[in-house]
C-alpha atoms as a PDB file:
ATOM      1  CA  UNK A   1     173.362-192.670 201.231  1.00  0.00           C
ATOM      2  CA  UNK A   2     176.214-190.018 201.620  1.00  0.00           C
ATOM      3  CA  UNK A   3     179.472-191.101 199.403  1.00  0.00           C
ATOM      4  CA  UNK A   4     182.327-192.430 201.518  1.00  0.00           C
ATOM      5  CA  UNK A   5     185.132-189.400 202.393  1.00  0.00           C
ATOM      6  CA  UNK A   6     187.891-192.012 200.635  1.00  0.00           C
ATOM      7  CA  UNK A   7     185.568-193.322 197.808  1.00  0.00           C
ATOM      8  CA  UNK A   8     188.260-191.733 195.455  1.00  0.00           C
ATOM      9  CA  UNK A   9     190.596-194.015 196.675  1.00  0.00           C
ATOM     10  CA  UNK A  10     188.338-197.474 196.226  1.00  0.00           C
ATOM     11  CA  UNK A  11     190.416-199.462 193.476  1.00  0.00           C
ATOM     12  CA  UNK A  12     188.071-200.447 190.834  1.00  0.00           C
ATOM     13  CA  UNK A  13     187.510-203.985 189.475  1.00  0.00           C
ATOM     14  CA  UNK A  14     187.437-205.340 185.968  1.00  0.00           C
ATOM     15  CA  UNK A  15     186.214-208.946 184.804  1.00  0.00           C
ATOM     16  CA  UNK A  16     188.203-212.002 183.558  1.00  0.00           C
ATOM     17  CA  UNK A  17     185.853-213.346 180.625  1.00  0.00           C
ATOM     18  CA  UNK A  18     185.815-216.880 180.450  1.00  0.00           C
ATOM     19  CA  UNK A  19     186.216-218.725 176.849  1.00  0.00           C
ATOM     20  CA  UNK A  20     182.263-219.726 177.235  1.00  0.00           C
ATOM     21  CA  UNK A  21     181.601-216.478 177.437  1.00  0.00           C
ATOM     22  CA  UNK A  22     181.063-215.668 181.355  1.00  0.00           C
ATOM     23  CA  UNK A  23     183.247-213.815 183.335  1.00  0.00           C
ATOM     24  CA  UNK A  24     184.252-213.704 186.678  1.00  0.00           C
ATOM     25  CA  UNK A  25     184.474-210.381 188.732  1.00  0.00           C
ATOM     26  CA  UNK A  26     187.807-208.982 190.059  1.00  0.00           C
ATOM     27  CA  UNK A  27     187.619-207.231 192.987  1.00  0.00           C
ATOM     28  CA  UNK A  28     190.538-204.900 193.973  1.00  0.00           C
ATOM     29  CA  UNK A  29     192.706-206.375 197.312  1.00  0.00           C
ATOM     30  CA  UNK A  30     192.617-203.269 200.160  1.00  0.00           C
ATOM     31  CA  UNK A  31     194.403-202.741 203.389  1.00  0.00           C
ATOM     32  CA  UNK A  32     193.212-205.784 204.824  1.00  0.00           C
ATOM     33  CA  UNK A  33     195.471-208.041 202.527  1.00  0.00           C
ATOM     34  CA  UNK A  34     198.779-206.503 203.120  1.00  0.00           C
ATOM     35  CA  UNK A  35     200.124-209.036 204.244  1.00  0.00           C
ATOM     36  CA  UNK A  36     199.941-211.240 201.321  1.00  0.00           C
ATOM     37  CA  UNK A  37     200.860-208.816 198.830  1.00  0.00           C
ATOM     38  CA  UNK A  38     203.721-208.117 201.010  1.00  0.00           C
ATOM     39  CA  UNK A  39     204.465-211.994 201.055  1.00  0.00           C
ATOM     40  CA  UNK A  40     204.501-211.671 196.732  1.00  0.00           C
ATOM     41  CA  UNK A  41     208.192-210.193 197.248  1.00  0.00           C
ATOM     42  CA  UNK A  42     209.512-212.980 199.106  1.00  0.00           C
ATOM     43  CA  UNK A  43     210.398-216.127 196.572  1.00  0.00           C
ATOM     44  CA  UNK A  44     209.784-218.613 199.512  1.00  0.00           C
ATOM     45  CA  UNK A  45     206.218-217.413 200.577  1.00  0.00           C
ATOM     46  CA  UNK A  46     205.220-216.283 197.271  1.00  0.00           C
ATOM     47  CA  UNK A  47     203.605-219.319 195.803  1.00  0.00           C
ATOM     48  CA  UNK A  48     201.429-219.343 199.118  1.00  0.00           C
ATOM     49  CA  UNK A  49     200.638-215.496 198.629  1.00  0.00           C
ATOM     50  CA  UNK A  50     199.562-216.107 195.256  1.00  0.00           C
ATOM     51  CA  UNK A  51     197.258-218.819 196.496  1.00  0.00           C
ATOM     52  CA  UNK A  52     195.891-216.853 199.134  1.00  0.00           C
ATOM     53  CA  UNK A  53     195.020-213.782 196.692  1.00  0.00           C
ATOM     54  CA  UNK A  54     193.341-216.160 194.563  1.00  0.00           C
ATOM     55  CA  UNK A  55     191.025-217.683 197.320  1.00  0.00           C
ATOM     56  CA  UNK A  56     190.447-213.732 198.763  1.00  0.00           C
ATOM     57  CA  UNK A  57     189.759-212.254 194.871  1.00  0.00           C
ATOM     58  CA  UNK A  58     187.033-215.537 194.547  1.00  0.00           C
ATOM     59  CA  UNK A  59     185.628-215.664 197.884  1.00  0.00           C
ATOM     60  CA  UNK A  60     184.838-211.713 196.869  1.00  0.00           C
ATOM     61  CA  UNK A  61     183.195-212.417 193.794  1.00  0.00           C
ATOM     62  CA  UNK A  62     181.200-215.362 195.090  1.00  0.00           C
ATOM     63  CA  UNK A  63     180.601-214.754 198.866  1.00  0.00           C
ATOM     64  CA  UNK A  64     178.992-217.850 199.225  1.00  0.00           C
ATOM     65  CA  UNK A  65     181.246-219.909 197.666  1.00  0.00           C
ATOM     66  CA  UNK A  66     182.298-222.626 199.758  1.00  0.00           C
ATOM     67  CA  UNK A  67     186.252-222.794 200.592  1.00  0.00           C
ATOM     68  CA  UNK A  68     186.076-226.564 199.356  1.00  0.00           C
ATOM     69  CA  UNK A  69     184.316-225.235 195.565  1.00  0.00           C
ATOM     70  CA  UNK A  70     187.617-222.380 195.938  1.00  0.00           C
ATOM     71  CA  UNK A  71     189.898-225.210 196.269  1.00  0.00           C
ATOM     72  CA  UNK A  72     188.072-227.334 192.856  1.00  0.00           C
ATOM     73  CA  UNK A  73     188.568-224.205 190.487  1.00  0.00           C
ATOM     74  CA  UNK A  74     190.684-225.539 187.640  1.00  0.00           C
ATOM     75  CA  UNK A  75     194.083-224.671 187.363  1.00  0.00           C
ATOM     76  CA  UNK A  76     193.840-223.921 183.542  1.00  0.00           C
ATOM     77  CA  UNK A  77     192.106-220.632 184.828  1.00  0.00           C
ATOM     78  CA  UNK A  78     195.018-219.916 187.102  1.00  0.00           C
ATOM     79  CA  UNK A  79     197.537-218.278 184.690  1.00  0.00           C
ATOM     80  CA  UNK A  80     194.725-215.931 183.606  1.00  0.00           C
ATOM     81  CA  UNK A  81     193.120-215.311 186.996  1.00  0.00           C
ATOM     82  CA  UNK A  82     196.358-214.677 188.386  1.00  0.00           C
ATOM     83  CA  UNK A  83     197.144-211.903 185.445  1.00  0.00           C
ATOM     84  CA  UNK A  84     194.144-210.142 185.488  1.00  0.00           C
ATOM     85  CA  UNK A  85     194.325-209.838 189.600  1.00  0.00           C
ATOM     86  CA  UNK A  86     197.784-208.448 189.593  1.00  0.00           C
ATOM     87  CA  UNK A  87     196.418-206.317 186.415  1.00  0.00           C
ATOM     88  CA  UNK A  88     193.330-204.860 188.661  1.00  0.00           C
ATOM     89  CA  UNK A  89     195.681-204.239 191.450  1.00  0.00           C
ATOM     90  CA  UNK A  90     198.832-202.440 189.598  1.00  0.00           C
ATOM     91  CA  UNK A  91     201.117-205.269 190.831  1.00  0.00           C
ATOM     92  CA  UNK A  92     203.950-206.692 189.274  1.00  0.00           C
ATOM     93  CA  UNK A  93     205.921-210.463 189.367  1.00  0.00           C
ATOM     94  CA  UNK A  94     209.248-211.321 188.210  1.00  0.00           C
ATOM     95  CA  UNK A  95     208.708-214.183 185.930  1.00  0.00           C
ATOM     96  CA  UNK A  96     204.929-215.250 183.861  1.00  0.00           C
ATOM     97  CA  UNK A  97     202.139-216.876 185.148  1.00  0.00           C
ATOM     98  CA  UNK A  98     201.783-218.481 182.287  1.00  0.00           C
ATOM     99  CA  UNK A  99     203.917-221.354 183.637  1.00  0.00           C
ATOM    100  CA  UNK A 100     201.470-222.456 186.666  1.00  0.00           C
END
């Protein structure tokens, strides 16, 4: 299979390891979620970007994941999910995570 033209350009994931020892894949966000990331800058949308990043960055790790077994994930992961996603994707927040 012939590399892609733009494979230069493909972000590249990382893992979030879990304290059991697991991890969970972090896929970089691309074109096609713009329009949350663009949503991060705006105080009034931004909890609902965030939330929608979350679900995307999961539902790409675990295609079959159901959106009802998205919506059970634990919120004491969120802080750290939420880090290392901005981390893969070189984005910033005013403010920490650590507070969800």
């Amino acid at each position: 299979m012939a590399k892609a033209k733009l494979s230069r350009l493909f972000g590249r994931g990382d893992k979030l390891e879990l304290e059991d020892g697991s991890y969970i894949p972090i896929k970089p966000l691309t074109l096609d979620d713009i329009d949350v990331i663009m949503e991060l800058e705006n105080p009034e949308k931004r909890s609902n970007a965030i939330k929608e990043i979350v679900k995307r960055t999961l539902k790409r790790a675990y295609p079959d994941a159901s959106d009802e077994e998205i919506k059970q994930v634990s919120m004491q992961y969120f802080p750290k999910l939420v880090d290392k996603i901005l981390e893969v994707n070189n984005l910033k927040l005013e403010g920490k995570t650590e507070n969800f």
